[in-house]
ModelCIF file with pLDDT and N, C-alpha, C, O atoms, coordinates in Angstrom:
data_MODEL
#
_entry.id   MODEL 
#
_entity.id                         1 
_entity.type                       polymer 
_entity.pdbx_number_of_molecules   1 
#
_entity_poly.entity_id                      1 
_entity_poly.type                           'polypeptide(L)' 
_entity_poly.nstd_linkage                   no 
_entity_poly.nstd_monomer                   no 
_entity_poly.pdbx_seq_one_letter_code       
;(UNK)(UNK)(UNK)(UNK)(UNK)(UNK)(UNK)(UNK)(UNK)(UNK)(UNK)(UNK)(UNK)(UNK)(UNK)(UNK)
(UNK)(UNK)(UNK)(UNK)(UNK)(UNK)(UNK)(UNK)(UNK)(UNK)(UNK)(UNK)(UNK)(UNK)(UNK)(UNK)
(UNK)(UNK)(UNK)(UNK)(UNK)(UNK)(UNK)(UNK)(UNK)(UNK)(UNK)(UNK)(UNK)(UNK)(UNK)(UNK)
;
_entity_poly.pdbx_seq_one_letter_code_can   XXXXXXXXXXXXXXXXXXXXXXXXXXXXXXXXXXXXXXXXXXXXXXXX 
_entity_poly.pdbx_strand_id                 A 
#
loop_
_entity_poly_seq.entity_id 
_entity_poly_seq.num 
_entity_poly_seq.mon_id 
_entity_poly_seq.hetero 
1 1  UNK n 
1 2  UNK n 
1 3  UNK n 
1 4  UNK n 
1 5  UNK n 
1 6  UNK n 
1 7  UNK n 
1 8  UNK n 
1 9  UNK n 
1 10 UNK n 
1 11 UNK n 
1 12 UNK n 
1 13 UNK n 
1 14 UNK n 
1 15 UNK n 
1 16 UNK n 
1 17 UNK n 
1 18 UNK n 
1 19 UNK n 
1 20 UNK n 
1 21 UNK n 
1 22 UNK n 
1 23 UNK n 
1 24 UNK n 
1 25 UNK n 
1 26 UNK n 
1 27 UNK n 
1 28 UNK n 
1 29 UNK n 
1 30 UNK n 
1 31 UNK n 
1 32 UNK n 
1 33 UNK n 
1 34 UNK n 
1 35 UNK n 
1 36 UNK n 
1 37 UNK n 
1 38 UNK n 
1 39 UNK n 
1 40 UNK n 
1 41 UNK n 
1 42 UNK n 
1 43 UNK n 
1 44 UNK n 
1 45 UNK n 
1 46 UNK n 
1 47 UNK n 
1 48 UNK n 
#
_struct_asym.id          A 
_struct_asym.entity_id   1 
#
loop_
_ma_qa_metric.id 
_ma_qa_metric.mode 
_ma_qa_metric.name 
_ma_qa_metric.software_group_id 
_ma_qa_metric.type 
1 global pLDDT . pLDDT 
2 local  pLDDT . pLDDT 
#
_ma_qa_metric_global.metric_id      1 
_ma_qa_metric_global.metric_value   95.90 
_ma_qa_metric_global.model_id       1 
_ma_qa_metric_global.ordinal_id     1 
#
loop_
_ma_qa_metric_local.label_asym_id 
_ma_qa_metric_local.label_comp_id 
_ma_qa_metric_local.label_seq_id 
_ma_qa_metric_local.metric_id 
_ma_qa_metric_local.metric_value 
_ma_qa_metric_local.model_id 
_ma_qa_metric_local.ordinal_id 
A UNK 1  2 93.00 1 1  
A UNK 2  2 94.00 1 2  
A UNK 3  2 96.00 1 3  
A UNK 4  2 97.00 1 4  
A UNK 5  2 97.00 1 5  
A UNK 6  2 98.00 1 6  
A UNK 7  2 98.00 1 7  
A UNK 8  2 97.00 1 8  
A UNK 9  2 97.00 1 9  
A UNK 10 2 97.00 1 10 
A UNK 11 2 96.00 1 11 
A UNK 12 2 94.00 1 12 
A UNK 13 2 91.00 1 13 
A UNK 14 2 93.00 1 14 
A UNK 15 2 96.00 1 15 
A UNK 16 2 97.00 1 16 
A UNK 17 2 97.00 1 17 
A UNK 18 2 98.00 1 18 
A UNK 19 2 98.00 1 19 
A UNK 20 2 98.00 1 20 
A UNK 21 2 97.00 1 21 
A UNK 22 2 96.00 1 22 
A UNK 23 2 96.00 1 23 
A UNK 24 2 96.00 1 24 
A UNK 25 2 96.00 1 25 
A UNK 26 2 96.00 1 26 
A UNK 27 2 97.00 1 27 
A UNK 28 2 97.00 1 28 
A UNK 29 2 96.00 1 29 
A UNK 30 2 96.00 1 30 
A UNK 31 2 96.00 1 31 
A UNK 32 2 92.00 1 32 
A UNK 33 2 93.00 1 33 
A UNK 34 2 93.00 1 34 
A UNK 35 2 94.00 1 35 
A UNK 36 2 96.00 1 36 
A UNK 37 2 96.00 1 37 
A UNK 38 2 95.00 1 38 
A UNK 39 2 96.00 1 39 
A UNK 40 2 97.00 1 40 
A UNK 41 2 96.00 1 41 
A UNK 42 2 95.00 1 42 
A UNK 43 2 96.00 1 43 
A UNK 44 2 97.00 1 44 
A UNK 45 2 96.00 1 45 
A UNK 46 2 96.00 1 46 
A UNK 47 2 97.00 1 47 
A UNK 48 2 97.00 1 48 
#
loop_
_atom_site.group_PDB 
_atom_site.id 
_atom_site.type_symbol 
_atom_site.label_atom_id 
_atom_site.label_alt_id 
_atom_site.label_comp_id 
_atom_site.label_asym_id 
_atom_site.label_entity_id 
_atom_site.label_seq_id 
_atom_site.pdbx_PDB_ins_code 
_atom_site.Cartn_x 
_atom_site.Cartn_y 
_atom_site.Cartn_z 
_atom_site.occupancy 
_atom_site.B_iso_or_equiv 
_atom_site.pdbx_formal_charge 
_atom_site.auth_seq_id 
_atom_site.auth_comp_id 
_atom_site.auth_asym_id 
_atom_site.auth_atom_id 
_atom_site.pdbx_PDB_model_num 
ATOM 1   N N  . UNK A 1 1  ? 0.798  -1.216 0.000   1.00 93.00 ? 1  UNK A N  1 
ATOM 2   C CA . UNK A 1 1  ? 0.000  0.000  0.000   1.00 93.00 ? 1  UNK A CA 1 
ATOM 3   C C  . UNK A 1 1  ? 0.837  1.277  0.000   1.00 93.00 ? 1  UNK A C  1 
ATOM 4   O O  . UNK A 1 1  ? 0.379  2.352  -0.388  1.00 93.00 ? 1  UNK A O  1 
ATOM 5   N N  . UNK A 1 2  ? 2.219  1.098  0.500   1.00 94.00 ? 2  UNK A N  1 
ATOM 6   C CA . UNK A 1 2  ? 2.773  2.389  0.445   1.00 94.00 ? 2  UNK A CA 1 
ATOM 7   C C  . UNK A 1 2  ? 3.284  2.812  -0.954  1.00 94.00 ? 2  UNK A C  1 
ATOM 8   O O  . UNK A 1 2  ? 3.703  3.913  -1.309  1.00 94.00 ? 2  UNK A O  1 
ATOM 9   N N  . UNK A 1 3  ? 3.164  1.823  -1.563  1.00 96.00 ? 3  UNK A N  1 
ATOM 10  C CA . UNK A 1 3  ? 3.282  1.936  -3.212  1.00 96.00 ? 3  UNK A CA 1 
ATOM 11  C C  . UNK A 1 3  ? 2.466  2.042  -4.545  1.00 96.00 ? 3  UNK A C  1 
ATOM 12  O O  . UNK A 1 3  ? 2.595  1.839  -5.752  1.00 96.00 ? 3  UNK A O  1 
ATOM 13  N N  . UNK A 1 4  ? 1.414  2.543  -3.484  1.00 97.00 ? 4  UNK A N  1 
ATOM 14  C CA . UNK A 1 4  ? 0.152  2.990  -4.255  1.00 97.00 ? 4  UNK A CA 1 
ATOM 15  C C  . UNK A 1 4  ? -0.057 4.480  -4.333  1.00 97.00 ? 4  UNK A C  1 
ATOM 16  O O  . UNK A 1 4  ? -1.019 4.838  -5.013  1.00 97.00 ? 4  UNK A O  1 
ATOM 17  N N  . UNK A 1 5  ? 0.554  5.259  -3.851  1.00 97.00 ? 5  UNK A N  1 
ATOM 18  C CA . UNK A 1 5  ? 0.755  6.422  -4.462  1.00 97.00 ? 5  UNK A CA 1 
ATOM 19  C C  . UNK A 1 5  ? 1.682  7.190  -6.038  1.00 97.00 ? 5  UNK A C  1 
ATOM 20  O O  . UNK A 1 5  ? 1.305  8.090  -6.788  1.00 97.00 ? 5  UNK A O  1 
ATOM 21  N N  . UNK A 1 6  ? 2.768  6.489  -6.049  1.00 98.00 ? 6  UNK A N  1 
ATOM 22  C CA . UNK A 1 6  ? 3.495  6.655  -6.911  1.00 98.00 ? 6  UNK A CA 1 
ATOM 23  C C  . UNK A 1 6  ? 2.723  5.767  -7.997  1.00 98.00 ? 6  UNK A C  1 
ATOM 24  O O  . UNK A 1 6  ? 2.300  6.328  -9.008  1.00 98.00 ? 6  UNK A O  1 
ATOM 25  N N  . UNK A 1 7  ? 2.527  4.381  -7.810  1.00 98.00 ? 7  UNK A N  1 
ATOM 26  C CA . UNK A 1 7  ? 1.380  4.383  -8.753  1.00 98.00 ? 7  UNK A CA 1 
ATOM 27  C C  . UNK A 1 7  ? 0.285  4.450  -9.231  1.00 98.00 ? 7  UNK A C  1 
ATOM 28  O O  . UNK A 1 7  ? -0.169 3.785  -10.163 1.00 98.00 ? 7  UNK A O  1 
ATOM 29  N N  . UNK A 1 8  ? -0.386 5.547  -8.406  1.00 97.00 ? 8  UNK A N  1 
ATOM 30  C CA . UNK A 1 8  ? -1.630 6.437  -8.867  1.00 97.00 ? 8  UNK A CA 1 
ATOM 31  C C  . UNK A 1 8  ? -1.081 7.848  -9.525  1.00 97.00 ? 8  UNK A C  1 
ATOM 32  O O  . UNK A 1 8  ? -1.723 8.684  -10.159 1.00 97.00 ? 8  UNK A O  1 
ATOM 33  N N  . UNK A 1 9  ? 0.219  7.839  -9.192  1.00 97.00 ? 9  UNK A N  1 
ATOM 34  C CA . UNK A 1 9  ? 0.543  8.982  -9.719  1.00 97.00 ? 9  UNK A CA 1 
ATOM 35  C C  . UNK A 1 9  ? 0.853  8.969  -11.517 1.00 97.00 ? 9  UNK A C  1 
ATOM 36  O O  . UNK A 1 9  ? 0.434  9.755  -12.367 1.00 97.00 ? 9  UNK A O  1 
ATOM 37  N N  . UNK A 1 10 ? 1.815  7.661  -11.683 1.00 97.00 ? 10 UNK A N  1 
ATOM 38  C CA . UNK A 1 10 ? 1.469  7.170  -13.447 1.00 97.00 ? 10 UNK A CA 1 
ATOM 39  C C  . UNK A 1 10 ? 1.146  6.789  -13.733 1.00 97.00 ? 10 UNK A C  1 
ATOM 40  O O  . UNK A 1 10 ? 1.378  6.230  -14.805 1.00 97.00 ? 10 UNK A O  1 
ATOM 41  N N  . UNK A 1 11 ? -0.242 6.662  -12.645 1.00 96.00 ? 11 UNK A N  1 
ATOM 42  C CA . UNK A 1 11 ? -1.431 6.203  -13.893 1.00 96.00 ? 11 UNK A CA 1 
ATOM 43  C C  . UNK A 1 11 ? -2.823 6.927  -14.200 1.00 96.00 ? 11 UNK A C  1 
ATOM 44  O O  . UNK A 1 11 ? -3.841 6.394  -14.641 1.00 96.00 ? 11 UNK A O  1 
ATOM 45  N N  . UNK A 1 12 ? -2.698 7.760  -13.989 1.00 94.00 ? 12 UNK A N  1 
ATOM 46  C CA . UNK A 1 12 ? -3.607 8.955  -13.204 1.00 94.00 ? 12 UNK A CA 1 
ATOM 47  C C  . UNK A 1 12 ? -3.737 10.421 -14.205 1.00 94.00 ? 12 UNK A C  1 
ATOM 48  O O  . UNK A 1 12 ? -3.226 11.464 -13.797 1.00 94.00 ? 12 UNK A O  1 
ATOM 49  N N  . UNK A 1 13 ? -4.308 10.381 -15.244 1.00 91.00 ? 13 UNK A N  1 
ATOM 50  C CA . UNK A 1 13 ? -4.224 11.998 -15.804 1.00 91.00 ? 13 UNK A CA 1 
ATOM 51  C C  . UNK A 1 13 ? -4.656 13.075 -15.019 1.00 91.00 ? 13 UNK A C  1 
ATOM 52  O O  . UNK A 1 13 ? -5.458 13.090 -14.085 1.00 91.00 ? 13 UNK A O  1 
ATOM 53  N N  . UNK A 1 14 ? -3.724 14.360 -15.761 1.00 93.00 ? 14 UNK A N  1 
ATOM 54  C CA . UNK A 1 14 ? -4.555 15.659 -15.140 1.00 93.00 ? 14 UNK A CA 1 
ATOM 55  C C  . UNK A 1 14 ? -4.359 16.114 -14.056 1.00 93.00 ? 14 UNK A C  1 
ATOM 56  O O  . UNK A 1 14 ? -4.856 17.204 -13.774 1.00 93.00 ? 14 UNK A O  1 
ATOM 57  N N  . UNK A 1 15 ? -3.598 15.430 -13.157 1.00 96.00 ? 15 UNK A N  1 
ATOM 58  C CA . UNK A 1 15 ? -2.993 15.577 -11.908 1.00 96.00 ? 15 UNK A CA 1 
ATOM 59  C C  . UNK A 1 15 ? -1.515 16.676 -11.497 1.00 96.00 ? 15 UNK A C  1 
ATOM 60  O O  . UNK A 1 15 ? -0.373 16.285 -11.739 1.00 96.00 ? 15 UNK A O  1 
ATOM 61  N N  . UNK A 1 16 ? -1.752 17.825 -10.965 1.00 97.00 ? 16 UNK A N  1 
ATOM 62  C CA . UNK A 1 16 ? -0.575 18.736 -10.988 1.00 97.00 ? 16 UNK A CA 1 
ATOM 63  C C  . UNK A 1 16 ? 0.418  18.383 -9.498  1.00 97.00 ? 16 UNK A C  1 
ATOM 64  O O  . UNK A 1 16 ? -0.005 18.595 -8.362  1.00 97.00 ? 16 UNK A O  1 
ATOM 65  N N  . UNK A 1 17 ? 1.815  17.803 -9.816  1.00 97.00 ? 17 UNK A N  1 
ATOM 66  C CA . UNK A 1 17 ? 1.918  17.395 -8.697  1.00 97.00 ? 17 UNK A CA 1 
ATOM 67  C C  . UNK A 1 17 ? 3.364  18.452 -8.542  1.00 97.00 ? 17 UNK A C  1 
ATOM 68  O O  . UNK A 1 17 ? 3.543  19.286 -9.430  1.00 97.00 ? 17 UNK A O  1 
ATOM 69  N N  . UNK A 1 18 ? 4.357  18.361 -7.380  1.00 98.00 ? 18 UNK A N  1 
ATOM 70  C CA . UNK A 1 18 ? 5.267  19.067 -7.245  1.00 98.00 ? 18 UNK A CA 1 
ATOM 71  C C  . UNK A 1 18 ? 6.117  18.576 -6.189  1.00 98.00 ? 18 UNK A C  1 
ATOM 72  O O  . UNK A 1 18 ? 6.045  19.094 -5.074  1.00 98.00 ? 18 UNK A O  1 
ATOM 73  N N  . UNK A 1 19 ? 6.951  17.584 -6.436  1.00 98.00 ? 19 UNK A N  1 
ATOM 74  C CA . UNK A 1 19 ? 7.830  16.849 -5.466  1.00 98.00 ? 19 UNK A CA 1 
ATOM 75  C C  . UNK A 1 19 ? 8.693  18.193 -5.185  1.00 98.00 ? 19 UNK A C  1 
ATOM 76  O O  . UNK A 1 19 ? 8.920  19.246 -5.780  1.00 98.00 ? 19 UNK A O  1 
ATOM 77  N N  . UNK A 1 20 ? 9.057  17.574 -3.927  1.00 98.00 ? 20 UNK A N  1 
ATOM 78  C CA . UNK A 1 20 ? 10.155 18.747 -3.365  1.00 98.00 ? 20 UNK A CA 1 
ATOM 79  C C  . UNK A 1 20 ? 11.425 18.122 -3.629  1.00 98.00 ? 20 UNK A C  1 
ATOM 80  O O  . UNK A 1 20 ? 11.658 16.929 -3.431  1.00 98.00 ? 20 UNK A O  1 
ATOM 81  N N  . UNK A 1 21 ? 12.447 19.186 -4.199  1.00 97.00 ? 21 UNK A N  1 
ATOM 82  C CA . UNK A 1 21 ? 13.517 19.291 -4.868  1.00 97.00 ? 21 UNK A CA 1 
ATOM 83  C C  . UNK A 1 21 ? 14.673 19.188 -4.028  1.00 97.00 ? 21 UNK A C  1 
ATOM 84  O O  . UNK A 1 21 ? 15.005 20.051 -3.215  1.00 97.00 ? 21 UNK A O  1 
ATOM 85  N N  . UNK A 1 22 ? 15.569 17.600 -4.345  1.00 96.00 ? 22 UNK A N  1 
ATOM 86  C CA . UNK A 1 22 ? 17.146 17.551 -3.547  1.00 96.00 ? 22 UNK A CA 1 
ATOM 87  C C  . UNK A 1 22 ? 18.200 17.748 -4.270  1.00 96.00 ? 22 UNK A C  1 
ATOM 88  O O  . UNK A 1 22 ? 18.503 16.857 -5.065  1.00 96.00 ? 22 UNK A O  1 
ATOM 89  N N  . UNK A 1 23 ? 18.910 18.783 -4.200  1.00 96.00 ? 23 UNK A N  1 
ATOM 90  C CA . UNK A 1 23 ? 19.833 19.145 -4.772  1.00 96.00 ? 23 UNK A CA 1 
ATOM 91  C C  . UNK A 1 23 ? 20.868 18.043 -4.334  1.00 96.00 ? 23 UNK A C  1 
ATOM 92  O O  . UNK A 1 23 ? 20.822 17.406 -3.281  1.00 96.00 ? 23 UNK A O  1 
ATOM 93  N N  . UNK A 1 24 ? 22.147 17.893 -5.690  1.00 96.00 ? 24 UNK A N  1 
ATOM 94  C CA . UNK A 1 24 ? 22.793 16.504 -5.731  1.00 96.00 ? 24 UNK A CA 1 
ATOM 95  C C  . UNK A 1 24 ? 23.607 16.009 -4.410  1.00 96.00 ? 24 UNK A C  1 
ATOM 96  O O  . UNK A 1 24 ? 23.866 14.841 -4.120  1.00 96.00 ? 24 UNK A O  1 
ATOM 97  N N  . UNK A 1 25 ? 23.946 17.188 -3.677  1.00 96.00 ? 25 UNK A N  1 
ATOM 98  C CA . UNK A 1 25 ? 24.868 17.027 -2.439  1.00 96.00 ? 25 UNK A CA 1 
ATOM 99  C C  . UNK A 1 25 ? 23.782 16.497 -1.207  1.00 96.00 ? 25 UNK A C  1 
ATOM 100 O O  . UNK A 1 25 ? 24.142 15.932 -0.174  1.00 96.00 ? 25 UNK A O  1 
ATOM 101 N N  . UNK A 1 26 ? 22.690 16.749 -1.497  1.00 96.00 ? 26 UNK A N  1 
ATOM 102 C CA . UNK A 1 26 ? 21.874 16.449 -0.577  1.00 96.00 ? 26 UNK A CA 1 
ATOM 103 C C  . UNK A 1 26 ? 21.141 14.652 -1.059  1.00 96.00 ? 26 UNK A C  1 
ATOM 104 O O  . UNK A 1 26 ? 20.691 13.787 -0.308  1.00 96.00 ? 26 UNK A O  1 
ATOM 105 N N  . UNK A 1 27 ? 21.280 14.653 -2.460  1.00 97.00 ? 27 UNK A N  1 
ATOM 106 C CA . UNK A 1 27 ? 21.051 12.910 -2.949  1.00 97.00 ? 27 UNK A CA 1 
ATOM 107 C C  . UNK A 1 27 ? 22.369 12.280 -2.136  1.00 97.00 ? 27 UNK A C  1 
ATOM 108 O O  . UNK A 1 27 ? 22.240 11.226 -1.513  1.00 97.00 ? 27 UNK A O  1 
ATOM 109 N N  . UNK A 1 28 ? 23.209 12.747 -2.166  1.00 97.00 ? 28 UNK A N  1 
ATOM 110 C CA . UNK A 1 28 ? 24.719 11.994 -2.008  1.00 97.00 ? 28 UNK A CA 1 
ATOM 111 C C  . UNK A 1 28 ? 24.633 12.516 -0.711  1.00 97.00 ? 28 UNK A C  1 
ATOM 112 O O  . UNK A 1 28 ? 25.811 12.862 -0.805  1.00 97.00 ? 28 UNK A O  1 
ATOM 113 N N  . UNK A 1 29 ? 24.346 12.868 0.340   1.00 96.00 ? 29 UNK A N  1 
ATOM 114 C CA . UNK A 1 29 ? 24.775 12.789 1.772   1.00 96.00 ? 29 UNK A CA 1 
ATOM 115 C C  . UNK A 1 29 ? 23.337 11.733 2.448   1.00 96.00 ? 29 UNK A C  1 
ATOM 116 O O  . UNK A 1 29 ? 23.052 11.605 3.639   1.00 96.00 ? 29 UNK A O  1 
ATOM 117 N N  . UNK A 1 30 ? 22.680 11.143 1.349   1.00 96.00 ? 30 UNK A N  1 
ATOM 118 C CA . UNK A 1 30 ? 21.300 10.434 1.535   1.00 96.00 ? 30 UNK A CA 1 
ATOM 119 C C  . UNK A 1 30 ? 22.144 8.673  1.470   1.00 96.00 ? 30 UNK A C  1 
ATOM 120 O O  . UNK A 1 30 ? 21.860 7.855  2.346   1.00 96.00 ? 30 UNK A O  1 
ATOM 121 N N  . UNK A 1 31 ? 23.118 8.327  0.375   1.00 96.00 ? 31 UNK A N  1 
ATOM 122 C CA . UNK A 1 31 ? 23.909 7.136  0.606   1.00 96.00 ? 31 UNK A CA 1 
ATOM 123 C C  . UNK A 1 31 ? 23.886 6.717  1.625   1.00 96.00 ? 31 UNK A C  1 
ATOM 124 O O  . UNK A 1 31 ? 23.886 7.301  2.708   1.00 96.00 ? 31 UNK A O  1 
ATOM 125 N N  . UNK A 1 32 ? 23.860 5.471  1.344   1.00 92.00 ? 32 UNK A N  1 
ATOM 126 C CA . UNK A 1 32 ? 24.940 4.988  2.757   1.00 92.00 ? 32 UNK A CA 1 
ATOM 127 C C  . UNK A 1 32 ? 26.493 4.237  2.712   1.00 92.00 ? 32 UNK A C  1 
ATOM 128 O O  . UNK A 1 32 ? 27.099 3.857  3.714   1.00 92.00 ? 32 UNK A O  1 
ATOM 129 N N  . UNK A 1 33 ? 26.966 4.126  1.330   1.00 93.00 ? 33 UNK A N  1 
ATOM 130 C CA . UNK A 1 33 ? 28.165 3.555  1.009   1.00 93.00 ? 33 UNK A CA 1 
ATOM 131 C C  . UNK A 1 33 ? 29.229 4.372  0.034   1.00 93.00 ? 33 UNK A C  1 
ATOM 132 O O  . UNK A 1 33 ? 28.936 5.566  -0.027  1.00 93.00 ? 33 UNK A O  1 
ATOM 133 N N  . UNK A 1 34 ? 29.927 4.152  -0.431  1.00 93.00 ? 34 UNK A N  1 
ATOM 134 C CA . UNK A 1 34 ? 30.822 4.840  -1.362  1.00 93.00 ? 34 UNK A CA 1 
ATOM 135 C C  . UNK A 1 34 ? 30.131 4.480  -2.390  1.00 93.00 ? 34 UNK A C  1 
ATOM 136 O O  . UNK A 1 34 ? 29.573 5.442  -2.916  1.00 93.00 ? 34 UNK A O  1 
ATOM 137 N N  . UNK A 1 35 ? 29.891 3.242  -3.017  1.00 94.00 ? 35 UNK A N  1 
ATOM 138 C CA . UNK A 1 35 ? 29.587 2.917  -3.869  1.00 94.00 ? 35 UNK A CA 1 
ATOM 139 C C  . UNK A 1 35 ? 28.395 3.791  -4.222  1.00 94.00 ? 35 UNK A C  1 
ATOM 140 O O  . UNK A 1 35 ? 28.522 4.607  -5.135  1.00 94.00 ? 35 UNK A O  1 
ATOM 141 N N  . UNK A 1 36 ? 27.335 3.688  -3.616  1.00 96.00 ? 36 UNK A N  1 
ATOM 142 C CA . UNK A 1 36 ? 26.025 4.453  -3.912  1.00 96.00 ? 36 UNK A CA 1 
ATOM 143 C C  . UNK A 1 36 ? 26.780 5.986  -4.170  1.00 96.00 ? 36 UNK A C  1 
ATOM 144 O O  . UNK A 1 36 ? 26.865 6.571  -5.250  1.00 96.00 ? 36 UNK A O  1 
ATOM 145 N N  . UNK A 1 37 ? 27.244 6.397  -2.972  1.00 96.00 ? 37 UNK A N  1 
ATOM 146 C CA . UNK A 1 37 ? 27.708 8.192  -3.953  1.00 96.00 ? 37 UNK A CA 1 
ATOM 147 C C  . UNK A 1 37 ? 28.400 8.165  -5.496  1.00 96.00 ? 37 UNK A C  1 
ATOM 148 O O  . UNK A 1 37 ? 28.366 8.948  -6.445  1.00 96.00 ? 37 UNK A O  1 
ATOM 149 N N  . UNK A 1 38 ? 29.067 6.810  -5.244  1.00 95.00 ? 38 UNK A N  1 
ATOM 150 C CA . UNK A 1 38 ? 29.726 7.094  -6.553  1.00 95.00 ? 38 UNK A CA 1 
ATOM 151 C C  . UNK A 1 38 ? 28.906 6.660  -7.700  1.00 95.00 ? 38 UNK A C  1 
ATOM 152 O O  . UNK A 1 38 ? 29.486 6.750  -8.782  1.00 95.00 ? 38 UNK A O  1 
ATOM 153 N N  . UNK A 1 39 ? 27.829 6.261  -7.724  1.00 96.00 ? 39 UNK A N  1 
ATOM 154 C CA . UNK A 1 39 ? 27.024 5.780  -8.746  1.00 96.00 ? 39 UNK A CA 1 
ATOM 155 C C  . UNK A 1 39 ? 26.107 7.208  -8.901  1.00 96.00 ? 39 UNK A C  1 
ATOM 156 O O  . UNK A 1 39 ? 25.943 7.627  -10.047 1.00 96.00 ? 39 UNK A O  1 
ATOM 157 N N  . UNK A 1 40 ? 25.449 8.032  -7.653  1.00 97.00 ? 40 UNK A N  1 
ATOM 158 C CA . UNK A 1 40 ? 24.949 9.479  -8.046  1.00 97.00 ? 40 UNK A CA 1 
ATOM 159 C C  . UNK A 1 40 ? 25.632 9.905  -8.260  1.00 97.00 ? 40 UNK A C  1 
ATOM 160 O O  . UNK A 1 40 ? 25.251 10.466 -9.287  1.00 97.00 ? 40 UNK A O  1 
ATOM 161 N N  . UNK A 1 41 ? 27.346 10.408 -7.991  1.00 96.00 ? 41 UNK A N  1 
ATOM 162 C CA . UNK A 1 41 ? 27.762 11.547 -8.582  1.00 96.00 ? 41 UNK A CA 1 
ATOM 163 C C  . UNK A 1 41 ? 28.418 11.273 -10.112 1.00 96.00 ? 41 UNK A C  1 
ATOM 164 O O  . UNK A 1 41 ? 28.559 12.244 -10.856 1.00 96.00 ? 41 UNK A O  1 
ATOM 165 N N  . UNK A 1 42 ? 28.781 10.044 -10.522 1.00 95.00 ? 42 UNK A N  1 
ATOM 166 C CA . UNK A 1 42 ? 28.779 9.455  -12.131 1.00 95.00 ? 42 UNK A CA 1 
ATOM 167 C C  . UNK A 1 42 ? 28.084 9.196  -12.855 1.00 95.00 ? 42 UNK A C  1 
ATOM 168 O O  . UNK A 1 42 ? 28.477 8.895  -13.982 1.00 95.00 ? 42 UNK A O  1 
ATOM 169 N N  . UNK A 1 43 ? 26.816 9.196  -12.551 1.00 96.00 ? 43 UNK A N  1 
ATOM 170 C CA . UNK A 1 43 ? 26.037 8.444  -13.591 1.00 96.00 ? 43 UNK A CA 1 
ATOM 171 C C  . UNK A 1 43 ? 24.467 9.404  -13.263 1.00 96.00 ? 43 UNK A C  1 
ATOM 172 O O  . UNK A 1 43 ? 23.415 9.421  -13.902 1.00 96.00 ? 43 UNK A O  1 
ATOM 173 N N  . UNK A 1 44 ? 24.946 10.263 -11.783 1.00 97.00 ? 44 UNK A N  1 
ATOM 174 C CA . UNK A 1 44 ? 22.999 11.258 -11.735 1.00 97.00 ? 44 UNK A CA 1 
ATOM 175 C C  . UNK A 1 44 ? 22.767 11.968 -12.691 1.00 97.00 ? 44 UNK A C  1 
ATOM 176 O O  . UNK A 1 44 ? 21.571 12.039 -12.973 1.00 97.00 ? 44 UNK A O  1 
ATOM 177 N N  . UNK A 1 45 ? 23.641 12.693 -13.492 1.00 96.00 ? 45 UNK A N  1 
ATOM 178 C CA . UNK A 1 45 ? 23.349 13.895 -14.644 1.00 96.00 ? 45 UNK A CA 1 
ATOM 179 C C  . UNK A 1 45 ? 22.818 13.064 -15.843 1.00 96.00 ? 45 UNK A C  1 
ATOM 180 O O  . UNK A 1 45 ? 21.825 13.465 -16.450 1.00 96.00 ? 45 UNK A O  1 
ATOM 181 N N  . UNK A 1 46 ? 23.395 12.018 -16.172 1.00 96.00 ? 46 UNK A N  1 
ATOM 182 C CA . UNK A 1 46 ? 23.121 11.286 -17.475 1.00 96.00 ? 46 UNK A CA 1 
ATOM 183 C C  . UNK A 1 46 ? 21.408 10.605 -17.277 1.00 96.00 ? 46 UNK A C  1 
ATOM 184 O O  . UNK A 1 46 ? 20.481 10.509 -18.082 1.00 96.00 ? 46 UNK A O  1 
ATOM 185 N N  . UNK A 1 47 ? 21.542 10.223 -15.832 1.00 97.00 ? 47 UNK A N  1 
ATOM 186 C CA . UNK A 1 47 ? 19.895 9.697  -15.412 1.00 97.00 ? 47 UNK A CA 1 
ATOM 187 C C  . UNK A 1 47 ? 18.916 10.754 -15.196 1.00 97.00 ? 47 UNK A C  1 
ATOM 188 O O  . UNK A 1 47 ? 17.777 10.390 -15.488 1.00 97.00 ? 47 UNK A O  1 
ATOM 189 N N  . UNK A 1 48 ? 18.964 11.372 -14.978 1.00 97.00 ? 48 UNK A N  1 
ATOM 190 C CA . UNK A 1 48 ? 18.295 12.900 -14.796 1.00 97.00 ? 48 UNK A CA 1 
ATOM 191 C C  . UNK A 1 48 ? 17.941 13.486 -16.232 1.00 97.00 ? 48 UNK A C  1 
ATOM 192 O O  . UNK A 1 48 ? 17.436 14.604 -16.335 1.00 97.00 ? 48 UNK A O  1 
#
C-alpha cells in the first residue's frame, strides 16, 4: 500500500503534482556507502 501512491501517480491523468527538490549534495549525503555516492555523482546527470 505504500506503493500505491506513486502508482496512482502514473497512472492517473490531469494531476498537478510538485515533489520537493534535492539538490545533488543532498542525494549523495542520503547514501549509505561509497559505492552508492559514486554511482549518483557518475552516472545522476546522465539519469536525470
Amino acid at each position: 500500500f505504500e506503493r500505491l501512491f506513486s502508482t496512482f501517480l502514473v497512472t492517473c491523468d490531469g494531476l498537478a503534482c510538485l515533489p520537493y527538490p534535492h539538490a545533488r549534495a543532498e542525494v549523495v549525503a542520503r547514501c549509505t556507502n561509497e559505492m552508492e555516492r559514486f554511482v549518483v555523482r557518475e552516472w545522476g546527470d546522465l539519469i536525470d
